[in-house]
N, C-alpha and C. Protein backbone atom coordinates (compact mmCIF):
# COMPACT_ATOMS: atom_id res chain seq x y z
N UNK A 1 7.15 -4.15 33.98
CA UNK A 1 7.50 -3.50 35.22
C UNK A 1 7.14 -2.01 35.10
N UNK A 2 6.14 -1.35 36.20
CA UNK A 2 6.04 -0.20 36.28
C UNK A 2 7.26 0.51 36.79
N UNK A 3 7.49 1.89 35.93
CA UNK A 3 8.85 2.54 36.73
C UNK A 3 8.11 4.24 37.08
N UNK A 4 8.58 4.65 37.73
CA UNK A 4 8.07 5.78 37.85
C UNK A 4 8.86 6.93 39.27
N UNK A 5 9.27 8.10 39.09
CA UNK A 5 9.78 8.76 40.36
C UNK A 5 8.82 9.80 40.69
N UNK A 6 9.15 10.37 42.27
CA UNK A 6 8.67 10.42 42.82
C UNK A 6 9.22 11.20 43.76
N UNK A 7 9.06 11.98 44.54
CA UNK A 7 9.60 13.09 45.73
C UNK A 7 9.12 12.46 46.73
N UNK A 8 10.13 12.11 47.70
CA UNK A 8 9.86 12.25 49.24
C UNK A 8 11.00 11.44 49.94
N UNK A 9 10.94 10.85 51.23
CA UNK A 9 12.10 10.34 51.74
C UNK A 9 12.16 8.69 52.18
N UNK A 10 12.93 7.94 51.37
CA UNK A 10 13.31 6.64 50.98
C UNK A 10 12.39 6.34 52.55
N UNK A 11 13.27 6.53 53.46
CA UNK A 11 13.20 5.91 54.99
C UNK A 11 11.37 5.64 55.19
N UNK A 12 10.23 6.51 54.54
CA UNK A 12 8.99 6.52 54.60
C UNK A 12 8.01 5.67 53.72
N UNK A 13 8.82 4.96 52.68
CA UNK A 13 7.89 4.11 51.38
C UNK A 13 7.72 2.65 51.73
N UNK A 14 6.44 2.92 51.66
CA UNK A 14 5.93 1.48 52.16
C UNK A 14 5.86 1.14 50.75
N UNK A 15 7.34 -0.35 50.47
CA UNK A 15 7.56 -0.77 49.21
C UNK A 15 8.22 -2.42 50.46
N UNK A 16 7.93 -3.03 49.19
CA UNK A 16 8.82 -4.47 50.04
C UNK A 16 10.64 -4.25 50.47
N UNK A 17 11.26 -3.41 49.49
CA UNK A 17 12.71 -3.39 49.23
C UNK A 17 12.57 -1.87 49.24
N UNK A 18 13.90 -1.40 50.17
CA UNK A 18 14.62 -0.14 49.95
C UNK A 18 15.84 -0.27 49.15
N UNK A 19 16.36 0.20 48.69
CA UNK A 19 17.77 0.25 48.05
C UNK A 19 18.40 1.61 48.47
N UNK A 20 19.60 0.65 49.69
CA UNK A 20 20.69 1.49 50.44
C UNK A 20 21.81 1.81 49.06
N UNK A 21 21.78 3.19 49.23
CA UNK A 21 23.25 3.80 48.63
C UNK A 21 24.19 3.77 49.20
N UNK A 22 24.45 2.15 49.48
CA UNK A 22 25.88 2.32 50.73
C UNK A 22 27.51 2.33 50.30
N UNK A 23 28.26 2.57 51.67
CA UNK A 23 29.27 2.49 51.09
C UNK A 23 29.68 0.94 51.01
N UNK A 24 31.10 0.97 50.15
CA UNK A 24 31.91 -0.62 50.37
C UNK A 24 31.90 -1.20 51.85
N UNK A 25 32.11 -0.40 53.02
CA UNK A 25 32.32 -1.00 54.42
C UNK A 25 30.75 -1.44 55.02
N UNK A 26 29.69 -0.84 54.46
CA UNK A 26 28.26 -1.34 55.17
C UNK A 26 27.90 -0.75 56.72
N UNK A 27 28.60 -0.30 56.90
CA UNK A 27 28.58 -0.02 58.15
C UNK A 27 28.20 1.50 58.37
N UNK A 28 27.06 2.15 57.57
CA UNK A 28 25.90 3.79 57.45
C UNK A 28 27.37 4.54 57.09
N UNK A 29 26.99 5.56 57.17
CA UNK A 29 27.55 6.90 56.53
C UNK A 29 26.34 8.19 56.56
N UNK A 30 26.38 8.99 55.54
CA UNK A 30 26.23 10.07 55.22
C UNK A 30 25.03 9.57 54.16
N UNK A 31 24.06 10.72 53.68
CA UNK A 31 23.09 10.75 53.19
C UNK A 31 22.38 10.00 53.28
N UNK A 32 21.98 9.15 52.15
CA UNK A 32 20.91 7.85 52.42
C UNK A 32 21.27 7.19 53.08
N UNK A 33 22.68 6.63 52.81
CA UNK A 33 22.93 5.45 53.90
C UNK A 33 22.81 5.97 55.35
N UNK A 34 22.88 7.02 55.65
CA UNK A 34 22.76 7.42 57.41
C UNK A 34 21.67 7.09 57.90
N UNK A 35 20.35 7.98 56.22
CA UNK A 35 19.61 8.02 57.04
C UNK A 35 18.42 6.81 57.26
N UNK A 36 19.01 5.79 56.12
CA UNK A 36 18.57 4.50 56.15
C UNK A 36 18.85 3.81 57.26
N UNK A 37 20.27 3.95 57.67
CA UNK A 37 20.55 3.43 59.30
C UNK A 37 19.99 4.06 60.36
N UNK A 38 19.42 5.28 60.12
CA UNK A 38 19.20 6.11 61.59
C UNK A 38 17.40 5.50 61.28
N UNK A 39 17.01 5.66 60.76
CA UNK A 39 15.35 5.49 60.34
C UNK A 39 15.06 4.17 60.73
N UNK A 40 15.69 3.21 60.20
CA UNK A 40 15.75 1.73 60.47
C UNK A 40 16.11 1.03 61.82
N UNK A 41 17.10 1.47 62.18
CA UNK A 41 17.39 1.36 63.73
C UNK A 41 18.96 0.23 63.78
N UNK A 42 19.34 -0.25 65.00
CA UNK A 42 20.35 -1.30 65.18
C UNK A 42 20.72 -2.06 64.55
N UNK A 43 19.16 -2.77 63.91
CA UNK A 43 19.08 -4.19 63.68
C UNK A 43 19.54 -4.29 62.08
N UNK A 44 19.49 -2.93 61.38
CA UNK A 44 20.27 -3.35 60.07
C UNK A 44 21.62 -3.00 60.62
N UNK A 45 22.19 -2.11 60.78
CA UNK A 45 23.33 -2.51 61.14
C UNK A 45 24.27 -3.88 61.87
N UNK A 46 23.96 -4.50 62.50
CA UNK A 46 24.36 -6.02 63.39
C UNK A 46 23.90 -6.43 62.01
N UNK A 47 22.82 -6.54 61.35
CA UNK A 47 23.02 -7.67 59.98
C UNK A 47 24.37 -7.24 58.92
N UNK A 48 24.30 -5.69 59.12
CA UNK A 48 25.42 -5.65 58.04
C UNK A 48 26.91 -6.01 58.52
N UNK A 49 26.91 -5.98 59.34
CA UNK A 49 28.33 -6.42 60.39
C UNK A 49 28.42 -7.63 60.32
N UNK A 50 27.51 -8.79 60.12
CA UNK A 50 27.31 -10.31 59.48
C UNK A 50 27.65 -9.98 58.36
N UNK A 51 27.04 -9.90 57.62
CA UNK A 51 27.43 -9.14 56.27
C UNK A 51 28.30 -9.10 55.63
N UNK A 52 29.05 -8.39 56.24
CA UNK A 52 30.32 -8.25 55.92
C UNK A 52 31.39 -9.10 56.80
N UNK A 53 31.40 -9.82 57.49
CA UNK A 53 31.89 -10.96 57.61
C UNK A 53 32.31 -12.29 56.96
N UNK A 54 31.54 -12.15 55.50
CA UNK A 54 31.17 -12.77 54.55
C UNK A 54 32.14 -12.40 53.20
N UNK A 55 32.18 -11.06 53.23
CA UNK A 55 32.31 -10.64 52.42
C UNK A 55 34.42 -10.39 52.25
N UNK A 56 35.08 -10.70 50.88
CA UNK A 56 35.79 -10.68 50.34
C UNK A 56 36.77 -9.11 51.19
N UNK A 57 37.51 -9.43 52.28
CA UNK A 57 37.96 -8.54 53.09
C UNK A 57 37.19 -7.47 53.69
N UNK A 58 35.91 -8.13 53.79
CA UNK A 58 34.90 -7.45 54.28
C UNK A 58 34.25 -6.11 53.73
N UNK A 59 34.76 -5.89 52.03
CA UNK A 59 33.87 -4.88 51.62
C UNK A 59 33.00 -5.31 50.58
N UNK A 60 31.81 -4.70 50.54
CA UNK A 60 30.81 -5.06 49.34
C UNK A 60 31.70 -4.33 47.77
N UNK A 61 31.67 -4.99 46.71
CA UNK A 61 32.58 -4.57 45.45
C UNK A 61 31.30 -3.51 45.39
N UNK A 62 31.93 -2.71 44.49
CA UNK A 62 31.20 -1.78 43.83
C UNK A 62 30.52 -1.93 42.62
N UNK A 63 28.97 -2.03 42.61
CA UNK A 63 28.01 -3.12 41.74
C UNK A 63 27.80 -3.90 42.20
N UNK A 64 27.54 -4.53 43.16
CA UNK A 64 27.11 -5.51 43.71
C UNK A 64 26.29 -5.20 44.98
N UNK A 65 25.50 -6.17 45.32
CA UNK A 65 24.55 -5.81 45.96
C UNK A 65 24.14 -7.01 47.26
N UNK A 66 23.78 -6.28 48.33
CA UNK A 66 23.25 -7.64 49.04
C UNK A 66 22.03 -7.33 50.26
N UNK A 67 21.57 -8.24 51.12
CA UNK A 67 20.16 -7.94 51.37
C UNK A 67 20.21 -7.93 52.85
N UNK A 68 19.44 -6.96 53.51
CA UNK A 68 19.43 -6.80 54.82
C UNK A 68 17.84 -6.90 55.35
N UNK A 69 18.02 -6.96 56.87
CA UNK A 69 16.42 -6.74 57.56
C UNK A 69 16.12 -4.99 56.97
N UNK A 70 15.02 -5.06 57.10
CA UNK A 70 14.79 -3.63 57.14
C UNK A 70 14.35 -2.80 58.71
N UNK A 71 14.96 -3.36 59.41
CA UNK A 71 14.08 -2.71 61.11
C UNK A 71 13.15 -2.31 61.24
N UNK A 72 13.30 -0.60 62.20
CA UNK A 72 11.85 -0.51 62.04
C UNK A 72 11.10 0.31 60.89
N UNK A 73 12.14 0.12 59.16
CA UNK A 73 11.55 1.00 57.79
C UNK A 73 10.29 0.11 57.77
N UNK A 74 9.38 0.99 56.77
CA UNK A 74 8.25 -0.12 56.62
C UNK A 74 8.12 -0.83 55.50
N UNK A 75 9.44 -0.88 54.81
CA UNK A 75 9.83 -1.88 53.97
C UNK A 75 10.24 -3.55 54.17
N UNK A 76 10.30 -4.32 53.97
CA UNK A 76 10.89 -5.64 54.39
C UNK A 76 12.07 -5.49 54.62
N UNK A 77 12.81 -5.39 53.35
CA UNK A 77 14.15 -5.46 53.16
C UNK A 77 15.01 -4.35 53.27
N UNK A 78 16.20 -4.13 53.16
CA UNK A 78 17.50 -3.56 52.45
C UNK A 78 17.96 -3.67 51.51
N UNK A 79 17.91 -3.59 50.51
CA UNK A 79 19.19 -3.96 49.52
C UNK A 79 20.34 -3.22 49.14
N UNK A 80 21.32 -3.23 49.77
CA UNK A 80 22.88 -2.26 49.70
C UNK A 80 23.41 -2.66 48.82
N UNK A 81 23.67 -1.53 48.33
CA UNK A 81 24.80 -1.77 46.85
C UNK A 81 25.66 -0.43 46.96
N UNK A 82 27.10 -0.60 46.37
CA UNK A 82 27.94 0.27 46.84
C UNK A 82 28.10 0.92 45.52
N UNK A 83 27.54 2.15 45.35
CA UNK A 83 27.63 2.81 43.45
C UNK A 83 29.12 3.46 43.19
N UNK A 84 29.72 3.11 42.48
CA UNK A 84 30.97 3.69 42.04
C UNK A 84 30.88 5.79 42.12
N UNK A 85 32.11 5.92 41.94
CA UNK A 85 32.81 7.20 42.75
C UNK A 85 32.38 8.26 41.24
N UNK A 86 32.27 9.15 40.96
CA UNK A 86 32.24 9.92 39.69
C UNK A 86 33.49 9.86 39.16
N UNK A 87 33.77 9.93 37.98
CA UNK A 87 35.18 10.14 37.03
C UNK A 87 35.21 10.62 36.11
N UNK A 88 35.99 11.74 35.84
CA UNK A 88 35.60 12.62 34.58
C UNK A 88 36.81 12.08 33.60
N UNK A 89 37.48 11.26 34.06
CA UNK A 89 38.46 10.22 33.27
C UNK A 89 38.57 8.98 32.86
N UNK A 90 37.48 8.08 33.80
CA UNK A 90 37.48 7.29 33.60
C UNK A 90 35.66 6.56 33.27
N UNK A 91 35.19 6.00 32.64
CA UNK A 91 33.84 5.55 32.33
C UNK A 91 33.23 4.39 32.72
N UNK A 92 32.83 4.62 34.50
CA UNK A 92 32.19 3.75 35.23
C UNK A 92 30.55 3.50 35.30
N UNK A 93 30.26 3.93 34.15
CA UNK A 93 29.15 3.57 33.72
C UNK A 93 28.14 2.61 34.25
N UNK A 94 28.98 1.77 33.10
CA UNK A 94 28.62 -0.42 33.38
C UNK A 94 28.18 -0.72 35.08
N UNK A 95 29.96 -0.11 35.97
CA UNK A 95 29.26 -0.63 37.44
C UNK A 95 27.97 0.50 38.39
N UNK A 96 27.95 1.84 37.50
CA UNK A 96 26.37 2.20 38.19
C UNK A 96 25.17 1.27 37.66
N UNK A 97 25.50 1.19 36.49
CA UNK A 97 24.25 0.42 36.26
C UNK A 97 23.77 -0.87 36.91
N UNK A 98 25.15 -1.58 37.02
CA UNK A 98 25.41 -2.61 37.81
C UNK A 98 24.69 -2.89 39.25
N UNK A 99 24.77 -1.34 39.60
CA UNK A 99 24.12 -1.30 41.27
C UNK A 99 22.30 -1.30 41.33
N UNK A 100 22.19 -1.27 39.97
CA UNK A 100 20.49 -1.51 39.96
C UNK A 100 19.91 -2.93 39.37
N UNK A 101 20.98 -3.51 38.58
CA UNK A 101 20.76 -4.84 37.79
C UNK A 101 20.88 -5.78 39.34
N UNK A 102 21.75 -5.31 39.96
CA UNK A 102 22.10 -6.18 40.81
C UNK A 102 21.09 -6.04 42.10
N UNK A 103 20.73 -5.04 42.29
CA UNK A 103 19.63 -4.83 43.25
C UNK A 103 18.41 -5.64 43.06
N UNK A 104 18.20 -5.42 41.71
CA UNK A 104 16.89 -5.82 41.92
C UNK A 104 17.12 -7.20 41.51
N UNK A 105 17.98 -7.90 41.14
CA UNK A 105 17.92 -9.36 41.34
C UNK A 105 18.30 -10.24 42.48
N UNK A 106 18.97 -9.17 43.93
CA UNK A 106 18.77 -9.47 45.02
C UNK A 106 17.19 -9.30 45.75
N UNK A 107 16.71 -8.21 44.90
CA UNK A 107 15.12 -8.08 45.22
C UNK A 107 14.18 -9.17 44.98
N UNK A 108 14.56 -9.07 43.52
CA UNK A 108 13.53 -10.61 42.89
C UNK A 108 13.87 -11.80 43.70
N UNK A 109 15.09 -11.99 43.65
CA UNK A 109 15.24 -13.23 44.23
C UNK A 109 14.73 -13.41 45.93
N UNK A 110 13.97 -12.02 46.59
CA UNK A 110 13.14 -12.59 47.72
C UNK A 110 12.08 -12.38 47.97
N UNK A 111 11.40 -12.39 46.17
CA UNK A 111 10.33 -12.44 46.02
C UNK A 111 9.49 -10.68 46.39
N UNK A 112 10.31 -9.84 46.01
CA UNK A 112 9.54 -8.34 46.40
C UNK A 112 8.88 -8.13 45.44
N UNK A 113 7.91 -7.74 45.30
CA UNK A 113 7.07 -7.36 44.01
C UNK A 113 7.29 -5.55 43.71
N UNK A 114 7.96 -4.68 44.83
CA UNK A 114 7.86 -3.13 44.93
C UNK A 114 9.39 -2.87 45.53
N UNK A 115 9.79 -2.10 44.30
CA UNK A 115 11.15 -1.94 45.06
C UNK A 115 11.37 0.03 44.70
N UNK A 116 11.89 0.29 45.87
CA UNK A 116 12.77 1.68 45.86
C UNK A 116 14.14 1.90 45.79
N UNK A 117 14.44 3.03 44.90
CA UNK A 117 15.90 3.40 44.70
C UNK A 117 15.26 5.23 44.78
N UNK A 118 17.04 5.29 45.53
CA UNK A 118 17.34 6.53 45.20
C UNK A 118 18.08 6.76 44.40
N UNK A 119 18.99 7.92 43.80
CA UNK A 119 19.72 8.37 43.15
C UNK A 119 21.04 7.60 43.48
N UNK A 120 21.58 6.46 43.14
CA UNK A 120 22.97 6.11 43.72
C UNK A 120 23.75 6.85 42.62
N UNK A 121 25.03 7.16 43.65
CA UNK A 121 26.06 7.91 43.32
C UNK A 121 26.10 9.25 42.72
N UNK A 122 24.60 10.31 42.55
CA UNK A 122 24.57 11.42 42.56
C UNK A 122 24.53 12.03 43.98
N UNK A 123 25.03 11.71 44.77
CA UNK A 123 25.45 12.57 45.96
C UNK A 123 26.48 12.81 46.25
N UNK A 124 27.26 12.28 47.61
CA UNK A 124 28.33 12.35 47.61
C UNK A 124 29.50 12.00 46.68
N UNK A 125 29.05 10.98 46.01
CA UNK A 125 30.01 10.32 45.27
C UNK A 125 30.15 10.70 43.64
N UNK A 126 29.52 11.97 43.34
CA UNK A 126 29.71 13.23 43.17
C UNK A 126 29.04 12.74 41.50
N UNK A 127 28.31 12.04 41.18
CA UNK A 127 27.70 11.87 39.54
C UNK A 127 27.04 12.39 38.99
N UNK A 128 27.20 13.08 38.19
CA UNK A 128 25.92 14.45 37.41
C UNK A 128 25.13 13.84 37.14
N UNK A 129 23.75 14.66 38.21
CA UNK A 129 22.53 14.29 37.90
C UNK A 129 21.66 13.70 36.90
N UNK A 130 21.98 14.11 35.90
CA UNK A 130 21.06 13.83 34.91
C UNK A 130 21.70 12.18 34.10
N UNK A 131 23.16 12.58 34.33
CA UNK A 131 23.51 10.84 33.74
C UNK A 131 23.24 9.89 34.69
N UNK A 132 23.35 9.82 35.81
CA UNK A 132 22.74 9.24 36.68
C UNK A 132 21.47 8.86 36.81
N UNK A 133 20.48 9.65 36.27
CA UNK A 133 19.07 9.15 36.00
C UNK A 133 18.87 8.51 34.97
N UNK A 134 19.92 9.19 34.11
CA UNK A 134 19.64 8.00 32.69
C UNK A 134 20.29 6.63 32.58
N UNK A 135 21.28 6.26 33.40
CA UNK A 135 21.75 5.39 33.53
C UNK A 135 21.07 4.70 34.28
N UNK A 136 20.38 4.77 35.47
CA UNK A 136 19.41 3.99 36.48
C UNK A 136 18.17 3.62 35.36
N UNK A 137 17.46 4.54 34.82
CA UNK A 137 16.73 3.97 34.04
C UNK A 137 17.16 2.67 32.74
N UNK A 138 17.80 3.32 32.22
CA UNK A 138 18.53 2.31 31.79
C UNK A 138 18.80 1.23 31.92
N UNK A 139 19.28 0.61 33.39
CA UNK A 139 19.71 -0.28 33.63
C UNK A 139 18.58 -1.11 34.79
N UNK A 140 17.24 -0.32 34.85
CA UNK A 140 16.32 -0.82 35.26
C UNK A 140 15.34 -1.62 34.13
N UNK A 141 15.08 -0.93 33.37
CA UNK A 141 14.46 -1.03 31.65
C UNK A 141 15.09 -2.19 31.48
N UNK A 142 16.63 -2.78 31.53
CA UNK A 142 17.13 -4.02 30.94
C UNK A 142 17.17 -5.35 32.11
N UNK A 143 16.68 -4.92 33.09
CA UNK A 143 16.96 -6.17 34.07
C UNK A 143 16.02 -6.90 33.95
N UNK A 144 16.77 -8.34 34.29
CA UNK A 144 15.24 -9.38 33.87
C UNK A 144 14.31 -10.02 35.31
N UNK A 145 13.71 -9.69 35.87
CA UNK A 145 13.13 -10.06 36.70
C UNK A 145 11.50 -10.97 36.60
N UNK A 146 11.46 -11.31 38.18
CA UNK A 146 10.06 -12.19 37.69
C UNK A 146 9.15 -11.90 39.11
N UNK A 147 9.39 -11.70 39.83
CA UNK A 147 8.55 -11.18 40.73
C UNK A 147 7.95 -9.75 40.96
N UNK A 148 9.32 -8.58 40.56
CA UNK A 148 9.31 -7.16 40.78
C UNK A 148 8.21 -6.53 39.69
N UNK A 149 7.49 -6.14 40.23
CA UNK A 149 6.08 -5.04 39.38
C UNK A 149 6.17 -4.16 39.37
N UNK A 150 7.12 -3.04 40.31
CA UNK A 150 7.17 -1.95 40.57
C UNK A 150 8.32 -1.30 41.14
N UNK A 151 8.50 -0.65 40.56
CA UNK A 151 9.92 0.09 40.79
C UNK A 151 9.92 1.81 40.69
N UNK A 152 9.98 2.26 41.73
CA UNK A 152 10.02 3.51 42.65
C UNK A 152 11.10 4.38 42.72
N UNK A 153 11.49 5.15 41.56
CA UNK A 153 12.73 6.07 42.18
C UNK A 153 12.52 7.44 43.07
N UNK A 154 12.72 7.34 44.37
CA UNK A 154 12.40 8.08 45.27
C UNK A 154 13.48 9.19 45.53
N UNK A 155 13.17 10.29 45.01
CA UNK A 155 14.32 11.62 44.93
C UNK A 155 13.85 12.35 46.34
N UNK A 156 15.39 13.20 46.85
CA UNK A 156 14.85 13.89 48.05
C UNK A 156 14.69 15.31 47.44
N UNK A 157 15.14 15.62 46.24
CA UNK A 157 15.13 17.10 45.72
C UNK A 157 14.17 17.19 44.34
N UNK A 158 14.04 18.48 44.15
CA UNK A 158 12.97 19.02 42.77
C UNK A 158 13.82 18.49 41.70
N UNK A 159 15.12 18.77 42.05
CA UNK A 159 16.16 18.70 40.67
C UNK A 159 16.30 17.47 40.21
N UNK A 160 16.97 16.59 41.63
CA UNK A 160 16.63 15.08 41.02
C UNK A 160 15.45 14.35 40.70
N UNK A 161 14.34 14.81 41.08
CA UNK A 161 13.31 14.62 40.48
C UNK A 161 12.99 15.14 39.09
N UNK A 162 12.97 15.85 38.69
CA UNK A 162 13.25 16.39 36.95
C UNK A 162 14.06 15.78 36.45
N UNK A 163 15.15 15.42 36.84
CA UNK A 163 16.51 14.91 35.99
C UNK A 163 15.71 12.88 35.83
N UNK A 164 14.86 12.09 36.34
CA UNK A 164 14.35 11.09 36.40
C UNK A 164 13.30 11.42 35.83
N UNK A 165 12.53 12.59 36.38
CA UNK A 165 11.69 12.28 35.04
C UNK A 165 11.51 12.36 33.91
N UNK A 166 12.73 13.26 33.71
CA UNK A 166 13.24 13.20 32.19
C UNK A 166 13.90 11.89 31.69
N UNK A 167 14.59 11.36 32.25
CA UNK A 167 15.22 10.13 31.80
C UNK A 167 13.75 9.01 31.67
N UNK A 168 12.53 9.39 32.56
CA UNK A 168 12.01 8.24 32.22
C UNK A 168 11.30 8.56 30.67
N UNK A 169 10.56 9.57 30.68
CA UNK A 169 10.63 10.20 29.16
C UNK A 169 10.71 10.24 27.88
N UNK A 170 12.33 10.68 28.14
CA UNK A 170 13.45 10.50 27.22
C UNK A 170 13.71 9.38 26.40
């Protein structure tokens, strides 16, 4: 699997799979997830509202992942996964990593050969940059897939872009 990052904005990569940094409720927010919903249009939203109809009191767990239309992105898919909160007490590690193991085996499993991630949980949900890149790599490097060839971490800043490409590197 090729890995490699990259500057520019998720909503624009013509890749089969985006990977939404969403929250537990699915239903957009703030940063990526907004602007994955605003870029994409209605139609992921009404899927995620199915979605979560499905889902265990209707929130996605945190590490886990699941698959949407992509509207009008010029990606196929969605893949939302909800990345755990930062903790300077507690070591939620396992479920960031979780949100990429799990992505991309919602990816593989629909056959995407090109998938994008952003930074989950270095934004709002407040995870220092640089462990965050090393942990995504990380937990991209160990996933076992059979379709995915390519894997895209798409940063919107200089910083998170350095902090990935150091982790890929490193």
């Amino acid at each position: 699997m090729d890995l490699r990052a990259v500057r520019g904005d998720i909503t624009q990569v013509d890749v089969d799979v985006v990977v939404n940094a969403a929250n537990p409720g699915l239903l957009g927010g703030g940063g990526v997830d907004g602007a994955i919903h605003a870029a994409g249009g209605p139609s992921i939203l009404a899927e995620c509202r199915a979605v979560k109809e499905r889902l265990p009191g209707g929130r996605l767990p945190r590490g886990q992942a699941v698959a949407t239309t992509a509207g009008r992105l010029p990606a196929r898919w969605v893949v939302h996964t909800a990345g755990p909160i930062w903790s300077a007490s507690r070591d939620l590690s396992e479920v960031l990593r979780s949100c990429y193991v799990e992505s991309l085996r919602v990816a593989d499993g629909l056959g995407a050969r090109t998938v994008a991630f952003p930074a989950i949980s270095a934004g709002i949900y407040g995870w220092p940059l640089s462990d965050a890149a090393r942990q995504a790599v990380i937990a991209v490097r160990s996933a076992s897939v059979e379709h995915v060839q390519e894997v895209r971490f798409v940063l919107f800043s200089d910083e998170a872009l350095a902090a990935f490409e150091a982790a890929l590197t490193g």
